[in-house]
Protein backbone atom coordinates (compact mmCIF):
# COMPACT_ATOMS: atom_id res chain seq x y z
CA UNK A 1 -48.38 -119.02 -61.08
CA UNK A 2 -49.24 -116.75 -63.96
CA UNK A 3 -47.46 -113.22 -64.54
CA UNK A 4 -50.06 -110.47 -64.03
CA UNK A 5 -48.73 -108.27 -66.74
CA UNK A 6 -47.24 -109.78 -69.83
CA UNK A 7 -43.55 -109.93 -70.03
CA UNK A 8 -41.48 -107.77 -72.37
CA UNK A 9 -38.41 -109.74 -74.10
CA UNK A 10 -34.92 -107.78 -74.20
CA UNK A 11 -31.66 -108.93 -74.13
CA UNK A 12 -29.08 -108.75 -71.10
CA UNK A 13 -26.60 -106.18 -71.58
CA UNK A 14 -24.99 -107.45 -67.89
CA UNK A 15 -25.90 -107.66 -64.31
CA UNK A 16 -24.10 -105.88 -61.55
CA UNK A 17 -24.55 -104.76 -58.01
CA UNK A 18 -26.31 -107.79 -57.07
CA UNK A 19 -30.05 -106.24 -57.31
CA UNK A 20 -29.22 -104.40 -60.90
CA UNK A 21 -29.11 -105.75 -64.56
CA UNK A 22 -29.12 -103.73 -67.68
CA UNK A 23 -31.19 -104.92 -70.62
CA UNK A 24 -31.70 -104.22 -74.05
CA UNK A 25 -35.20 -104.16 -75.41
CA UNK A 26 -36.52 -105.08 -78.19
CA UNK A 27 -37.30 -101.37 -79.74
CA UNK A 28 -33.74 -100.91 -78.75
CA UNK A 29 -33.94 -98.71 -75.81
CA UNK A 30 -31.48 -99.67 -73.02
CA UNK A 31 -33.09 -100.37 -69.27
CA UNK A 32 -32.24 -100.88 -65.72
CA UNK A 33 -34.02 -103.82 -64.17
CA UNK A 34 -34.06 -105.15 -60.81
CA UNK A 35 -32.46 -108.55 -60.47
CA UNK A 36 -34.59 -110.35 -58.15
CA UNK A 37 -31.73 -113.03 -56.84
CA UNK A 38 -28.96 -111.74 -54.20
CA UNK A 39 -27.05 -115.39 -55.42
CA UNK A 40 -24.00 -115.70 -57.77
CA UNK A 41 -26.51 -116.82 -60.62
CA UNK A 42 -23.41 -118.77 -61.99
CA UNK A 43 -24.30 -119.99 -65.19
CA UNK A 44 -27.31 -117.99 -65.59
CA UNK A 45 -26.14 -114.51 -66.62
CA UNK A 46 -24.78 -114.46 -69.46
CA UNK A 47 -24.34 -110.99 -71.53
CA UNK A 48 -25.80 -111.24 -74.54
CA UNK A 49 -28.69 -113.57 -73.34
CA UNK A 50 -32.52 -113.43 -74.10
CA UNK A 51 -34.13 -112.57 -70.94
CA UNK A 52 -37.65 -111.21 -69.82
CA UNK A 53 -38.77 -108.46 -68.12
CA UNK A 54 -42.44 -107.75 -65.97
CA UNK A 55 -43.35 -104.11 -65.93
CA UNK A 56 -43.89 -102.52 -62.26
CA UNK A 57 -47.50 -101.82 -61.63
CA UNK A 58 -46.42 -99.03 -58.91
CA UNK A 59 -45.93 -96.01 -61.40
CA UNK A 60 -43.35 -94.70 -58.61
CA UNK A 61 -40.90 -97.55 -57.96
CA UNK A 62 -37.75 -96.30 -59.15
CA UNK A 63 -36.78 -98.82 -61.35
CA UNK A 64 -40.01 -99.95 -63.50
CA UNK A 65 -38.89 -103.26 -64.59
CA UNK A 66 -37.96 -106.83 -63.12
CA UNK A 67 -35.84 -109.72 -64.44
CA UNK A 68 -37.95 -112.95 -64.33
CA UNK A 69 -36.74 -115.01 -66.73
CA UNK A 70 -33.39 -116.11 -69.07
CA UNK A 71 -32.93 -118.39 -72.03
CA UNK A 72 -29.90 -120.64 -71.40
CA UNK A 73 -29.29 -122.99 -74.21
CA UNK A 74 -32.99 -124.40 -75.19
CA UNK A 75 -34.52 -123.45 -71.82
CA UNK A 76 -36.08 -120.72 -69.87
CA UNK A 77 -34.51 -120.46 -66.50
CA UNK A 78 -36.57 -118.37 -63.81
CA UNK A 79 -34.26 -116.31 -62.00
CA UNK A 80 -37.09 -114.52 -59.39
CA UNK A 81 -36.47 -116.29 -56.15
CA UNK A 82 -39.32 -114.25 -54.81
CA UNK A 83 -41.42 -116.74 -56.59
CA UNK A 84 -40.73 -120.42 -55.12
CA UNK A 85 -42.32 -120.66 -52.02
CA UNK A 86 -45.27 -119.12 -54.07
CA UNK A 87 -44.85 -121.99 -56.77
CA UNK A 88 -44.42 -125.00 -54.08
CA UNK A 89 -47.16 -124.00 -52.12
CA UNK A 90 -49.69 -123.67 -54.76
CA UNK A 91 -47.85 -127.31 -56.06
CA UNK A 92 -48.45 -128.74 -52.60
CA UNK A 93 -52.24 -127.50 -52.40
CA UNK A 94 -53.12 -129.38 -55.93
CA UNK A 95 -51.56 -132.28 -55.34
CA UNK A 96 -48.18 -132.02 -57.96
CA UNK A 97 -45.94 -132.51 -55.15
CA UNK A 98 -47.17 -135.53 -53.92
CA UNK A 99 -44.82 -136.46 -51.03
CA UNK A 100 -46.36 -133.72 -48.82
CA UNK A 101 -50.00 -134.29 -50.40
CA UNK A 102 -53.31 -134.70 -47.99
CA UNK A 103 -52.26 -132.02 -45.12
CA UNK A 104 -55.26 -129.96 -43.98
CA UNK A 105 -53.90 -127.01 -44.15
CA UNK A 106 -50.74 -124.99 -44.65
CA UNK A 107 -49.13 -121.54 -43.48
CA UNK A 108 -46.29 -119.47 -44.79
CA UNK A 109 -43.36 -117.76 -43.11
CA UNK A 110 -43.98 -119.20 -39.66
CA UNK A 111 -41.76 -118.03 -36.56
CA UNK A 112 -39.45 -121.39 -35.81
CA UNK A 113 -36.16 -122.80 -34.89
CA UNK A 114 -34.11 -119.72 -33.30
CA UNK A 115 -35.16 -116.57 -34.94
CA UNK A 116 -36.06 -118.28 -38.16
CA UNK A 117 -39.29 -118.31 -40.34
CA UNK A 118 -40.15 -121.73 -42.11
CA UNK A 119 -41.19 -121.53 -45.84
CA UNK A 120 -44.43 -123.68 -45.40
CA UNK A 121 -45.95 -125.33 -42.53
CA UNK A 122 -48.22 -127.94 -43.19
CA UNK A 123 -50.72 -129.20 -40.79
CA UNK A 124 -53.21 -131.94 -40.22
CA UNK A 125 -55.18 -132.91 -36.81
CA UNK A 126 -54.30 -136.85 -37.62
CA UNK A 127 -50.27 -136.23 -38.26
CA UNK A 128 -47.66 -134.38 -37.03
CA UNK A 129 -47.01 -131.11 -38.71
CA UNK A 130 -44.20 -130.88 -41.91
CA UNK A 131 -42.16 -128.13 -41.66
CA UNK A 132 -41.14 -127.38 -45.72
CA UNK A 133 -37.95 -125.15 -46.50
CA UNK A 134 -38.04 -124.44 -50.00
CA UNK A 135 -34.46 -123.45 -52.19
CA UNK A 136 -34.47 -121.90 -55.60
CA UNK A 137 -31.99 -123.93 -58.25
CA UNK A 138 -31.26 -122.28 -61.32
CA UNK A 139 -27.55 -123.63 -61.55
CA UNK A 140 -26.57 -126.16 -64.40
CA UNK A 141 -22.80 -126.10 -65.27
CA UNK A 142 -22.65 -128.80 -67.41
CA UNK A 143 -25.28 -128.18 -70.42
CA UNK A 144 -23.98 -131.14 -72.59
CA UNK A 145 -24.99 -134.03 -70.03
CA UNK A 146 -24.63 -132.55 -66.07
CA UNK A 147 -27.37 -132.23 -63.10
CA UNK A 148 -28.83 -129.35 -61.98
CA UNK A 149 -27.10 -128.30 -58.69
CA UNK A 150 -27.56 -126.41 -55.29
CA UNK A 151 -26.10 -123.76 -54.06
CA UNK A 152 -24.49 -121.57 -56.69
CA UNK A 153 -22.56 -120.02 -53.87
CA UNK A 154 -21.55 -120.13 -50.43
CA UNK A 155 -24.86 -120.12 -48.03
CA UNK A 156 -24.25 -120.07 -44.32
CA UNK A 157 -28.24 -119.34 -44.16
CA UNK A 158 -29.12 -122.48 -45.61
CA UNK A 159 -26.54 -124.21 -43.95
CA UNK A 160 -28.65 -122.96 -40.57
CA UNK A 161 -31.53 -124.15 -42.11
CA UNK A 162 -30.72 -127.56 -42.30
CA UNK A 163 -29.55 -127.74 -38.68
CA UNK A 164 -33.35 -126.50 -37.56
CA UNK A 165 -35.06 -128.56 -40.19
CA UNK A 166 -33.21 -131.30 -37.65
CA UNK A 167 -34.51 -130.25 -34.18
CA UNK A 168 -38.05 -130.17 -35.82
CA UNK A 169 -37.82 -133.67 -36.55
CA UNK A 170 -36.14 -134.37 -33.04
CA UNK A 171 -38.97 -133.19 -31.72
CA UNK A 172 -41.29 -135.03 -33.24
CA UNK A 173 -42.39 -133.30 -36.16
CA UNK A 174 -41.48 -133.97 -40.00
CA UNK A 175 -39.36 -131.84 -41.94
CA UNK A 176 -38.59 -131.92 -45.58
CA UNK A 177 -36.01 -129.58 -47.67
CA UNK A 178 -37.72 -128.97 -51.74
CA UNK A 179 -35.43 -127.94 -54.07
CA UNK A 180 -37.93 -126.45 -56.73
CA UNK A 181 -35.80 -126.02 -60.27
CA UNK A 182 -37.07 -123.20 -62.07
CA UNK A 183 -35.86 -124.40 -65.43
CA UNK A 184 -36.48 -127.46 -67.97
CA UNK A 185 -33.39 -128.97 -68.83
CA UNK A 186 -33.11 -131.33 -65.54
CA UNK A 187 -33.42 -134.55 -67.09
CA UNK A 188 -29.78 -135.69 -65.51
CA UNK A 189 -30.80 -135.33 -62.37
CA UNK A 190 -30.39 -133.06 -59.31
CA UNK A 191 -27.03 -132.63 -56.96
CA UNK A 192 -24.99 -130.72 -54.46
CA UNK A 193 -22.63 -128.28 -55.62
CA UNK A 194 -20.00 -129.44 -52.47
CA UNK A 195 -17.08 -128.03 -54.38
CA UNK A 196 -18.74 -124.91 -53.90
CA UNK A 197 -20.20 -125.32 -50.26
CA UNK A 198 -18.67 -128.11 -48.53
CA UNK A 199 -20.13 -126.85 -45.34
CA UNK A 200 -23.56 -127.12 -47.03
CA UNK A 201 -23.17 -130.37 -48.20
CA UNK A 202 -22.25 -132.17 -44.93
CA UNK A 203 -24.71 -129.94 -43.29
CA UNK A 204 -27.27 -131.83 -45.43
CA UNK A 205 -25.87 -135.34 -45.71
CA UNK A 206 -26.25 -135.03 -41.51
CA UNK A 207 -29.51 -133.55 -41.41
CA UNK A 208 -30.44 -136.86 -43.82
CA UNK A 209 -29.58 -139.02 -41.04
CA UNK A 210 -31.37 -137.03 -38.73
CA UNK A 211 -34.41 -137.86 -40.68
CA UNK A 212 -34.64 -134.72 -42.92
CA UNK A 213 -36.51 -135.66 -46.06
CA UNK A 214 -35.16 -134.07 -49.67
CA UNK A 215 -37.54 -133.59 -52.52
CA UNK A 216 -36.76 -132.09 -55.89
CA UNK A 217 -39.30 -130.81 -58.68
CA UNK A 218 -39.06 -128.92 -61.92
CA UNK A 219 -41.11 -126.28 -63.56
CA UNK A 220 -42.41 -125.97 -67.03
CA UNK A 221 -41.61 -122.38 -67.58
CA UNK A 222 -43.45 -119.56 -70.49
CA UNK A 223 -43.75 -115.96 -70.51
CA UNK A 224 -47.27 -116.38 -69.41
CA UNK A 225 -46.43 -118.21 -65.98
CA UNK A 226 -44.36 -120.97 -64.22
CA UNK A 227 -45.71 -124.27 -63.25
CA UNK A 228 -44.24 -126.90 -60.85
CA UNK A 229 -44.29 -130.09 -62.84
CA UNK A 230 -42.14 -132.82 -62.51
CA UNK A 231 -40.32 -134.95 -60.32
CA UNK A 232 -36.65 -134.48 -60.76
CA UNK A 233 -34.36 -137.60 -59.94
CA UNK A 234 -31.90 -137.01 -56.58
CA UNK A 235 -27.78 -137.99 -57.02
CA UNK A 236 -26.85 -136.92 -53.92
């Protein structure tokens, strides 16, 4: 996925409100951006930060900037979780993710479950179709030698999720939950943040033994654009 516009470098003043962050720039005049990510981004907001910023192309949108991306220690961490399904499916199309490789075709944001939409559907004539809920992990606690983890907060959405990934695979179909990490430091592997959701955390251990697959890949991340990369080791 490449930026359409290049990105402008600033530095994060703070984030508030949820949707709101203000940012330095680099001429020195102070902004408001919109912060992309509704979650607790624990461990990726720190004041003082180098972040990056994509202009709006609508001259009327109130605010005219966008937080995409922050440096954390030696990596850039994408904080836009508008952008995952976007990453995974072009991933899944060329092949990177191979576990759901060879489908015929795919669809996003398809009506399932009870008043849900799945990420990606996946289809093929000679298999049964792979429903794919994709989660954005940005949360790494432990820079010196700890995993990546999921969720930074409690999520009684994803929690839901899980529970309908397991009827579609009671009924036949295959379902897998992707984890896509948007930042490079995941080298000790990927896990569940259960002393943060405990709820989540059985909710996926039981949807494992319903037959719920998990995959987990990384991205390779640049002011220019994000690719989906590598595999990233599970320690759940």
């Amino acid at each position: 996925m490449q930026f359409p516009d290049p990105l402008v470098r600033g530095t994060l003043i703070k984030r508030y409100k949820r949707f709101m962050a203000d940012v330095r720039l680099e001429d020195g005049t102070a902004v408001t951006a919109h912060c992309p990510n509704s979650g607790s981004m624990l461990s990726v907001k720190e004041d003082g930060a180098e972040v990056w910023l994509s202009p709006a192309r609508n001259p009327d949108r109130k605010l005219r900037w966008t937080w995409e991306l922050i440096r954390v220690g030696e990596s850039l961490v994408g904080v836009n979780t508008g952008h995952p399904n976007t990453l995974v499916a072009e991933a899944v199309a060329d092949g990177t993710i191979t576990e759901l490789a060879g489908y015929a075709s795919q669809r996003r944001e398809v009506k399932y479950g009870k008043n849900s939409r799945i990420d990606l559907l996946l289809e093929d004539p000679d298999r049964p179709a792979c429903y794919v809920e994709v989660k954005n992990v940005t949360m790494r606690r432990d820079l010196a030698a700890g995993p990546v983890e999921f969720p930074d907060g409690v999520t009684a959405r994803g929690t839901k999720h899980l529970a309908e990934l397991s009827d579609m695979v009671a009924q036949g179909h295959r379902a897998v939950m992707a984890y896509l990490v948007q930042r490079e430091d995941w080298q000790h592997g990927f896990t569940l943040a259960d002393d943060i959701d405990p709820d989540y955390a059985a909710a996926l251990d039981k949807a494992r033994a319903a037959g719920v697959e998990v995959v987990c890949y990384a991205c390779r991340l640049t002011p220019r654009d994000i690719v989906v990369r590598d595999p990233v080791p599970l320690a759940l």
